[in-house]
Protein backbone atom coordinates (compact mmCIF):
# COMPACT_ATOMS: atom_id res chain seq x y z
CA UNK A 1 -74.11 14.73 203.68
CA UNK A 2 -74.76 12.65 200.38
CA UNK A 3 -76.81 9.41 200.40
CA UNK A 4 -74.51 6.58 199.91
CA UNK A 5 -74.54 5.49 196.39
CA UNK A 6 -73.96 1.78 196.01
CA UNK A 7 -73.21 2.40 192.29
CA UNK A 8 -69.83 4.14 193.01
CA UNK A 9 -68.67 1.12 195.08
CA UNK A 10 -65.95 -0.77 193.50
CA UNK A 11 -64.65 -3.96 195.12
CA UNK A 12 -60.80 -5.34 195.10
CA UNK A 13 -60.51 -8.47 196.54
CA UNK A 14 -56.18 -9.61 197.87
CA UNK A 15 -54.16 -12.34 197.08
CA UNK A 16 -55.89 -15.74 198.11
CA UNK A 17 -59.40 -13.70 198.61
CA UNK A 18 -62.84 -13.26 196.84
CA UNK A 19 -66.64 -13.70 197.06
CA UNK A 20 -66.27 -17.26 197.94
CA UNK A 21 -63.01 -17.96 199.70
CA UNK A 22 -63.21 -15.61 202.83
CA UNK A 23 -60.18 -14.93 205.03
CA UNK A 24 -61.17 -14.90 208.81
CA UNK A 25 -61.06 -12.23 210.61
CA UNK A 26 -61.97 -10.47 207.11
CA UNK A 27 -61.32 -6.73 207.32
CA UNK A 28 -62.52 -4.08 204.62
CA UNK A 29 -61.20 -0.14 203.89
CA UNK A 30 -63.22 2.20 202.59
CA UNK A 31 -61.84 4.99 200.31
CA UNK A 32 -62.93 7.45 198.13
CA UNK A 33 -61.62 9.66 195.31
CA UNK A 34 -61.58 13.25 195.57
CA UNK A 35 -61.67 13.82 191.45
CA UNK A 36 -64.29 11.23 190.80
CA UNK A 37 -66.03 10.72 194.29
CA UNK A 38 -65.98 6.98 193.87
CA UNK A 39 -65.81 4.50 196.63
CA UNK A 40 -62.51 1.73 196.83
């Protein structure tokens, strides 16, 4: 297994959602591409 590469994380915050207005419970998904191997 690969170390985790913070680089290849990209972050999409919703509708009424970012770094400074959380939404409680906050949930996250991670998910990858096969063709590029970056993280979603």
């Amino acid at each position: 297994m690969n170390k985790f590469n913070m680089e290849m994380l990209h972050v999409n915050f919703g509708m009424r959602t970012g770094e400074t207005k959380p939404i409680i419970p906050r949930k996250y998904t991670l998910t990858h591409s096969d063709v590029t191997g970056e993280f979603f």
